[in-house]
C-alpha atoms as a PDB file:
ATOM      1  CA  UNK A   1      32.714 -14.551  23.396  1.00  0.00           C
ATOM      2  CA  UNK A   2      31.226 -17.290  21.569  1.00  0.00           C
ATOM      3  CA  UNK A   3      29.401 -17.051  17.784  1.00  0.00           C
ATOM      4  CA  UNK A   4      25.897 -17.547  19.712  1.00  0.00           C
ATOM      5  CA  UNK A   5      26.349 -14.677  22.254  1.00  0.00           C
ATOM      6  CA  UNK A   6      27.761 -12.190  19.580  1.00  0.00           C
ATOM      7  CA  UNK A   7      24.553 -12.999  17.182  1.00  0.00           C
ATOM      8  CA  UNK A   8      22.194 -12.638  19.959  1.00  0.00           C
ATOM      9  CA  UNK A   9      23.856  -8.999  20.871  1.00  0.00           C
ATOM     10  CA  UNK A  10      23.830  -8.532  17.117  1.00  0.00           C
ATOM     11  CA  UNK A  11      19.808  -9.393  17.201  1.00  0.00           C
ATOM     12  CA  UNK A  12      19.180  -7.307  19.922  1.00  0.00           C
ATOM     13  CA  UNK A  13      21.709  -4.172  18.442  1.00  0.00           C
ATOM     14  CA  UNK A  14      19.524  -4.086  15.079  1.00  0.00           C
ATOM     15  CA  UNK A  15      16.087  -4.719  16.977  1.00  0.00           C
ATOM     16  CA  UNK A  16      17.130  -1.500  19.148  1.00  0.00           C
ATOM     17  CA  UNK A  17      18.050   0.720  16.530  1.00  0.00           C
ATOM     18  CA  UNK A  18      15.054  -0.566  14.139  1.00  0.00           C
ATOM     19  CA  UNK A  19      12.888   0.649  17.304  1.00  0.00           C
ATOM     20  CA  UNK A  20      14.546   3.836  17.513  1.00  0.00           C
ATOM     21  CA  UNK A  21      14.091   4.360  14.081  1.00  0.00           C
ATOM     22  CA  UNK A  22      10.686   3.750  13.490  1.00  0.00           C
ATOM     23  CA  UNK A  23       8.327   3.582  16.712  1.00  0.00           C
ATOM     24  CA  UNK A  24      10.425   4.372  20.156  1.00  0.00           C
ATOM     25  CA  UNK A  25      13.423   6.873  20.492  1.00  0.00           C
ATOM     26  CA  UNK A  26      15.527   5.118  23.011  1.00  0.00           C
ATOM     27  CA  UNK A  27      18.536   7.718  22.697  1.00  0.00           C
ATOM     28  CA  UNK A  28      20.800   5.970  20.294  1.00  0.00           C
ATOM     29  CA  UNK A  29      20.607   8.340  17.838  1.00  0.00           C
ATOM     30  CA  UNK A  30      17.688  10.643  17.712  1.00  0.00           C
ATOM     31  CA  UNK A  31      16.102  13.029  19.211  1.00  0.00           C
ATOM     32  CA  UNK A  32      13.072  12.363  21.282  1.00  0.00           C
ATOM     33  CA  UNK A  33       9.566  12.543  19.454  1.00  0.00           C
ATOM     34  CA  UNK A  34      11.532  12.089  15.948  1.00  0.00           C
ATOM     35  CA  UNK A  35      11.115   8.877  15.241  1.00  0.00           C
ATOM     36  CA  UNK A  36       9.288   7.867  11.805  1.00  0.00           C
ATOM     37  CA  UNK A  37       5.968   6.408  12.833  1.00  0.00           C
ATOM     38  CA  UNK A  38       5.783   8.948  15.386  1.00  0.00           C
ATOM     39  CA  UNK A  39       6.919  11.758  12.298  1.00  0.00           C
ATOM     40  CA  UNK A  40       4.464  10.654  10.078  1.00  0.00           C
ATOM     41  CA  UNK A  41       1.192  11.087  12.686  1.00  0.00           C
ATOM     42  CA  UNK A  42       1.460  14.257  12.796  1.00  0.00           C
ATOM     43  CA  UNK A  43       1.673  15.057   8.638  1.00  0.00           C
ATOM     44  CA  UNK A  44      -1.695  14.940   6.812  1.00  0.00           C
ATOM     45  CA  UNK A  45      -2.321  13.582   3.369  1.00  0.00           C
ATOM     46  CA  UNK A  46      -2.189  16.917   2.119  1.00  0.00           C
ATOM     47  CA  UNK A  47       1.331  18.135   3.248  1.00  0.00           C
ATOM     48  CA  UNK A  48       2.293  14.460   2.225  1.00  0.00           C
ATOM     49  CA  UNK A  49       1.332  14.899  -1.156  1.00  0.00           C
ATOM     50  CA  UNK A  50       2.935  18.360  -1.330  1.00  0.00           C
ATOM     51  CA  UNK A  51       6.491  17.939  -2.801  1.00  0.00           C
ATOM     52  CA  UNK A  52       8.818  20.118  -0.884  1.00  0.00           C
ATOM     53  CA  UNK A  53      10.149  21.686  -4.243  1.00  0.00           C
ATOM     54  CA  UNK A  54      10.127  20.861  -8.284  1.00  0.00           C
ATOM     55  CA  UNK A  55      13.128  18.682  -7.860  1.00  0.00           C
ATOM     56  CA  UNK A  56      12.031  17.099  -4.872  1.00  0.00           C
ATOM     57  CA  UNK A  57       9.424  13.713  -4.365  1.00  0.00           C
ATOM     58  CA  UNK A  58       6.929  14.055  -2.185  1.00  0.00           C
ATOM     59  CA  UNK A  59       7.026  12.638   1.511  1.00  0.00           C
ATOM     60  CA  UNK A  60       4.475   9.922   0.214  1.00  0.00           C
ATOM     61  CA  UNK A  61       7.238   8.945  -1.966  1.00  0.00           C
ATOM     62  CA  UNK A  62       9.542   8.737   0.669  1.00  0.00           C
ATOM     63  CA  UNK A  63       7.100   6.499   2.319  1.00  0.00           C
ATOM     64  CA  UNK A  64       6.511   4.464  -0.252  1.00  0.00           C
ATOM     65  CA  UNK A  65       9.818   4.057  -1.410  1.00  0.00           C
ATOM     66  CA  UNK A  66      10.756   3.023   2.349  1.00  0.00           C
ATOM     67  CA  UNK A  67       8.306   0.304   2.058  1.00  0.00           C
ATOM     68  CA  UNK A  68       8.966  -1.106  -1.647  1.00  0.00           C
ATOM     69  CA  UNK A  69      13.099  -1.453  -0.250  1.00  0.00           C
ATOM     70  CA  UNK A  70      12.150  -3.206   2.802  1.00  0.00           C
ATOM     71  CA  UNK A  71       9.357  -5.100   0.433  1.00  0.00           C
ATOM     72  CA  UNK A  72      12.196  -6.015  -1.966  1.00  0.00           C
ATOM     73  CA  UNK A  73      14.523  -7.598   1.131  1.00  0.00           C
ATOM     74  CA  UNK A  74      12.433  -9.519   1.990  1.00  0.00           C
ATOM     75  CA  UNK A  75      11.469 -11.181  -1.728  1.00  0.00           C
ATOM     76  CA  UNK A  76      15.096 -11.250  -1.836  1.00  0.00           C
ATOM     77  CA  UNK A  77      15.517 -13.695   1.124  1.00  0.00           C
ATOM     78  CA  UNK A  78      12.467 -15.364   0.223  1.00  0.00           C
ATOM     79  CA  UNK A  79      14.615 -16.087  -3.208  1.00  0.00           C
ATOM     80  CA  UNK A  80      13.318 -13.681  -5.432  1.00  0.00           C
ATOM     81  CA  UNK A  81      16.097 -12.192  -7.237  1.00  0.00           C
ATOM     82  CA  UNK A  82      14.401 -10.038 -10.206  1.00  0.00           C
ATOM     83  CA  UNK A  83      15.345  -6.825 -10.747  1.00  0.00           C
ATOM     84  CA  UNK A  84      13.217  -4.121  -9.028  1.00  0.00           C
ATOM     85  CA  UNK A  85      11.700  -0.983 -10.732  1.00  0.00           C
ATOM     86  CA  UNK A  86      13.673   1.231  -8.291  1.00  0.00           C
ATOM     87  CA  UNK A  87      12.534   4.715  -9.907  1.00  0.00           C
ATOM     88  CA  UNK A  88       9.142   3.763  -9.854  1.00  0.00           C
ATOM     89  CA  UNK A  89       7.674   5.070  -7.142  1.00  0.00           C
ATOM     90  CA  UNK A  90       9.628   8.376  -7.298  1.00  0.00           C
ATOM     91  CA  UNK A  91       8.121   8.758 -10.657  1.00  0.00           C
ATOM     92  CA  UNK A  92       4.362   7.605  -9.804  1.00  0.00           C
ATOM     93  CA  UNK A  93       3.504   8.885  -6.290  1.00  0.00           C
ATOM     94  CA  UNK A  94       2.414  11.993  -5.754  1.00  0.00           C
ATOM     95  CA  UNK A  95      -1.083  13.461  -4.629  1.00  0.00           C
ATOM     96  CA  UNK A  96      -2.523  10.927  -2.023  1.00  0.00           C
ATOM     97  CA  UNK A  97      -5.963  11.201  -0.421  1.00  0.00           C
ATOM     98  CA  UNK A  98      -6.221  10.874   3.407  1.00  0.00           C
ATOM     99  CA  UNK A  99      -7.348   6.921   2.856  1.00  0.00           C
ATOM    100  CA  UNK A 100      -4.489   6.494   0.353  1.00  0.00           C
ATOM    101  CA  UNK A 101      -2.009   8.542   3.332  1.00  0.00           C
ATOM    102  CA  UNK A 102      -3.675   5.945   6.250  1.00  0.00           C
ATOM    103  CA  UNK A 103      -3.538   3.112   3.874  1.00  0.00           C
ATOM    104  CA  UNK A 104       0.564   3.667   2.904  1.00  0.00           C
ATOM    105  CA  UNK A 105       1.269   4.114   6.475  1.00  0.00           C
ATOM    106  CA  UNK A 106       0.020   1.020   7.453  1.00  0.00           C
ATOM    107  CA  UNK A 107       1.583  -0.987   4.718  1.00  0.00           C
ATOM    108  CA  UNK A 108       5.030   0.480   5.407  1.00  0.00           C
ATOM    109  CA  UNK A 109       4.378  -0.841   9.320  1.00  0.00           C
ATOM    110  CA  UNK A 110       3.486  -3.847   8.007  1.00  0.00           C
ATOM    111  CA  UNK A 111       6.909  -4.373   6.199  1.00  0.00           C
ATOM    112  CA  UNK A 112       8.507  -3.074   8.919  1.00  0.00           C
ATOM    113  CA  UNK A 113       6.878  -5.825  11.405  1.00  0.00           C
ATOM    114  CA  UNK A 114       8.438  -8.148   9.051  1.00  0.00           C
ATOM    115  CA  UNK A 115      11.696  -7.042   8.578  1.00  0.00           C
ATOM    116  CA  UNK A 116      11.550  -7.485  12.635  1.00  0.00           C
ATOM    117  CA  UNK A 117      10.389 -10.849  12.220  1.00  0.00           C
ATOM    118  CA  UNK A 118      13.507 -11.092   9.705  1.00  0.00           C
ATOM    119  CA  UNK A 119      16.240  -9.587  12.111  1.00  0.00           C
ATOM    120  CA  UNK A 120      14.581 -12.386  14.538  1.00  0.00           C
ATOM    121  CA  UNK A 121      14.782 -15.619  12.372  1.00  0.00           C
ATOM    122  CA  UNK A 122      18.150 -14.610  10.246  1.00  0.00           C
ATOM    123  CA  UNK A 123      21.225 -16.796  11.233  1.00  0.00           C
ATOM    124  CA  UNK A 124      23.720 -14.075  10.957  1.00  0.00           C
ATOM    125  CA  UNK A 125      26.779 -16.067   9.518  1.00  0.00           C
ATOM    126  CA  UNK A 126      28.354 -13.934   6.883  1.00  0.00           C
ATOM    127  CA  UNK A 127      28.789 -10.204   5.552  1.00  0.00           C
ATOM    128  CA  UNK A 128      26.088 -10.078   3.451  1.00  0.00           C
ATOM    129  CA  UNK A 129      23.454 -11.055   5.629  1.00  0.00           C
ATOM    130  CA  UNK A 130      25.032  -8.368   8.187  1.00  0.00           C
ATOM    131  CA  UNK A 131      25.484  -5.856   5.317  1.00  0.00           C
ATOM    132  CA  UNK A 132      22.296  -5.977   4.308  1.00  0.00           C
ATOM    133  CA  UNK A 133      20.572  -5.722   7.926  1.00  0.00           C
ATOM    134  CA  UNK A 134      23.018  -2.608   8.552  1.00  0.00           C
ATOM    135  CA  UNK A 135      21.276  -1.154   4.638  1.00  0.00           C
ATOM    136  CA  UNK A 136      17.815  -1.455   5.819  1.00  0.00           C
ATOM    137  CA  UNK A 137      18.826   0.452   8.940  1.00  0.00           C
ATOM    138  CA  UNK A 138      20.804   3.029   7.277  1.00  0.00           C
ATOM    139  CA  UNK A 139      18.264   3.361   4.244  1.00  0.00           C
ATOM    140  CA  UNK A 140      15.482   4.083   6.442  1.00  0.00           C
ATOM    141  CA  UNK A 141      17.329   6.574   8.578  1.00  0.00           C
ATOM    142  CA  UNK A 142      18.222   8.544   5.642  1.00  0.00           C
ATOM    143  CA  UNK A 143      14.445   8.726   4.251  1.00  0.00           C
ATOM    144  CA  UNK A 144      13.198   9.688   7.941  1.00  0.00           C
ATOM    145  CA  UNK A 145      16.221  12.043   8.035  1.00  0.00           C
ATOM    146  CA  UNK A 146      14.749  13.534   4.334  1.00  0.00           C
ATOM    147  CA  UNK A 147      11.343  13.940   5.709  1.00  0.00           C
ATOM    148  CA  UNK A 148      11.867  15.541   8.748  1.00  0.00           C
ATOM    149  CA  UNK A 149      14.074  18.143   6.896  1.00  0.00           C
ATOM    150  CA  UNK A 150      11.592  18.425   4.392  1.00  0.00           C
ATOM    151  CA  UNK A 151       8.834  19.225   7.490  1.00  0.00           C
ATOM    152  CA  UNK A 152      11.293  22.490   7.862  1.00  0.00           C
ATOM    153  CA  UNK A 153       9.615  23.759   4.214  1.00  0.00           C
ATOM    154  CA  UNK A 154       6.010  22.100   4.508  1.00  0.00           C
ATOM    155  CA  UNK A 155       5.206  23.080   8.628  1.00  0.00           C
ATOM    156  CA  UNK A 156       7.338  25.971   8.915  1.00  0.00           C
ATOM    157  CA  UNK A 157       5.981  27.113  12.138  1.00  0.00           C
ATOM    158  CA  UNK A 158       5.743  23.874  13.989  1.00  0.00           C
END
C-alpha cells in the first residue's frame, strides 16, 4: 500500500472518529445519542455550572478545557510554542449564565471545525504529527466520557 493511500485512510480514520466523537455516532465506539455536541444540548447553563461534587470542576470546565487543548494544538502548529496555563480554566470556570453556556458551546465547535480543517491539511509523515492527532481524539473522549458520567449525579432521572 503506498504512503499516499495509508495517509488518506489515516485522514479519513481520524475524521470518522472526530465525528463520532463530537456531532454523529457512527458505531465506532459509542453509544447512539452520546456524542458531545449532541450531550451538551440537552444540559442547561445551570446544571453546567453545577460541579458534580467539591473535588470535582464543573461540566463548563470540561468544556472549556476541551476547547483551550484543541485551541493550544493548533497555536502549536501555527508555531506557537509558549507554555500554556493548563490549570487555568479548572481554577476560573465555574457559574456560567445561559449566554455564557451558548457562547462556550459555540467556541468549542468552532475549534473543533478547525482541528477538522487540521486533520485535512496535515501531511502525516512522522509520530508526532500522528501522536498528537491520536491526543486530541483521546483527550476529548475522556472529557465527553467525564461529563456524561457526571450527568449520572446532575440528571439523575433522565
Amino acid at each position: 500500500m503506498s504512503d499516499t493511500l495509508l495517509r488518506a485512510h489515516f485522514v479519513e480514520a481520524m475524521l470518522m472518529s472526530l465525528d463520532e466523537t463530537f456531532d454523529n455516532v457512527q458505531g465506532i465506539y459509542l453509544d447512539r445519542n452520546t456524542s458531545l455536541f449532541g450531550t451538551l444540548a440537552t444540559i442547561t447553563a445551570e446544571e453546567a455550572s453545577r460541579p458534580v461534587s467539591t473535588n470535582c470542576a464543573s461540566l463548563a470546565a470540561h468544556v472549556e478545557h476541551m476547547r483551550f487543548y484543541m485551541d493550544v494544538t493548533l497555536r502549536w502548529v501555527a508555531g506557537d510554542h509558549s507554555r500554556p496555563d493548563w490549570g487555568e480554566i479548572w481554577r476560573t470556570v465555574r457559574e456560567v449564565t445561559p449566554e455564557q453556556w451558548a457562547d462556550s458551546q459555540r467556541r468549542l465547535r468552532e475549534s473543533y471545525n478547525q482541528i477538522r480543517e487540521l486533520v485535512q491539511v496535515t501531511p502525516w509523515e512522522d509520530a508526532n504529527e500522528i501522536g498528537g492527532a491520536m491526543g486530541i481524539l483521546m483527550h476529548n473522549a475522556y472529557h465527553l466520557g467525564e461529563i456524561r458520567q457526571a450527568l449520572c449525579t446532575l440528571k439523575p432521572d433522565r
